[in-house]
Protein backbone atom coordinates (compact mmCIF):
# COMPACT_ATOMS: atom_id res chain seq x y z
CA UNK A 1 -15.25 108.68 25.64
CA UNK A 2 -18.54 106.67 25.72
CA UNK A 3 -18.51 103.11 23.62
CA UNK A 4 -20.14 103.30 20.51
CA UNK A 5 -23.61 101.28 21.29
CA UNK A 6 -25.53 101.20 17.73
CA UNK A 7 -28.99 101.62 17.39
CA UNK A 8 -30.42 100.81 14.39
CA UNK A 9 -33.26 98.18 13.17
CA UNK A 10 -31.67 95.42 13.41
CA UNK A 11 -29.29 95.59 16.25
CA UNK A 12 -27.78 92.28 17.94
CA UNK A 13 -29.36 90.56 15.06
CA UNK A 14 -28.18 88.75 11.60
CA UNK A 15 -27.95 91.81 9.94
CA UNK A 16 -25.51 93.38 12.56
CA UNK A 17 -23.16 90.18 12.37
CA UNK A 18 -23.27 90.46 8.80
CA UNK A 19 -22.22 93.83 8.94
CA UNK A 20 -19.50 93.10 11.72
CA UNK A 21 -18.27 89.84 8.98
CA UNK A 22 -17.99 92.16 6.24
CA UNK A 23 -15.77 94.88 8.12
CA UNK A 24 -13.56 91.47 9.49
CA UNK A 25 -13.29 90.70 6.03
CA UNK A 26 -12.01 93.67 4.96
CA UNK A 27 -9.74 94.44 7.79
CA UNK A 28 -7.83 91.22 6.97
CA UNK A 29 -7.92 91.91 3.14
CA UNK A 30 -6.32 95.43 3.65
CA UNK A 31 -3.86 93.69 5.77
CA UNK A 32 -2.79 91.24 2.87
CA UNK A 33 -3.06 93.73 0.12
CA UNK A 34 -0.57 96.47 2.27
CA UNK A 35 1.57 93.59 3.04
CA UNK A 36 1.79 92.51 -0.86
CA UNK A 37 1.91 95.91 -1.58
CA UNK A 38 5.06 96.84 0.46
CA UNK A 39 6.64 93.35 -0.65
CA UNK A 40 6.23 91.64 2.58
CA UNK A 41 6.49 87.70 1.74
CA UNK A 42 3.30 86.00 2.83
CA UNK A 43 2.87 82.23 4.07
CA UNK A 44 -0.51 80.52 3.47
CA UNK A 45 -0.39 80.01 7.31
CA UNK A 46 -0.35 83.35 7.82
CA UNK A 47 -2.63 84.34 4.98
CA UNK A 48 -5.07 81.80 6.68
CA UNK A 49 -4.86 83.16 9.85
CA UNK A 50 -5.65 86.47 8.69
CA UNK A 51 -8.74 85.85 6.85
CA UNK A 52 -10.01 83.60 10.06
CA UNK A 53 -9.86 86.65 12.60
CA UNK A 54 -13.23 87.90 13.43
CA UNK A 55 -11.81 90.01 15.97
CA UNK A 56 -12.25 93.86 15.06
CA UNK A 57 -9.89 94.87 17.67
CA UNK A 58 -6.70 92.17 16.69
CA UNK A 59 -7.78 92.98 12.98
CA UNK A 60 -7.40 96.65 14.05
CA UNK A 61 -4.01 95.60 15.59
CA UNK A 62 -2.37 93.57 12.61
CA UNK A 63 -3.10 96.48 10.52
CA UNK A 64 -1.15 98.89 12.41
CA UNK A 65 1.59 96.23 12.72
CA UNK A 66 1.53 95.93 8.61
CA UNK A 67 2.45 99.14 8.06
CA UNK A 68 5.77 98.52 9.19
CA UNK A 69 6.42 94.53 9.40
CA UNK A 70 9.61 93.49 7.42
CA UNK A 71 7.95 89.79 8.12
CA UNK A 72 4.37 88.84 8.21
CA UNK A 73 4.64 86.99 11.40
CA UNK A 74 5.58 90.16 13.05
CA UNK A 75 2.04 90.84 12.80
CA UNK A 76 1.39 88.56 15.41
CA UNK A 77 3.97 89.85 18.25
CA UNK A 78 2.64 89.52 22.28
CA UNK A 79 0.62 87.27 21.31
């Protein structure tokens, strides 16, 4: 399957990282709120780590991993 290349005015410019920030952002929120949700304790070291990732594909990642951590640091296995 061919990468997703956007194409849009304003492409590879502020606007795009914006965009890309914003989805970061609320990648790691969902990850918090699923892991308060299911009762998962959370450290501020953790928490903080989280909410630093810019990384769409380890965001992508930790999410999957919260779904079924019994410990927030599990989110971070192989790393």
């Amino acid at each position: 399957m061919a990468a997703y290349t956007p194409n849009f005015p304003g492409s590879n410019s502020i606007v795009e990282e914006s965009w890309l920030d914003g989805r970061a952002k609320g990648k790691a929120e969902g990850i918090l709120r699923i892991l308060e949700v299911r009762g998962v304790e959370t450290s501020d070291a953790v928490r903080d780590r989280v909410t630093a990732c810019t990384d769409l594909d380890v965001l992508g990642t930790w999410l999957d991993r919260s779904l079924s951590a019994t410990r927030a640091e599990e989110l971070f296995a192989e790393e």
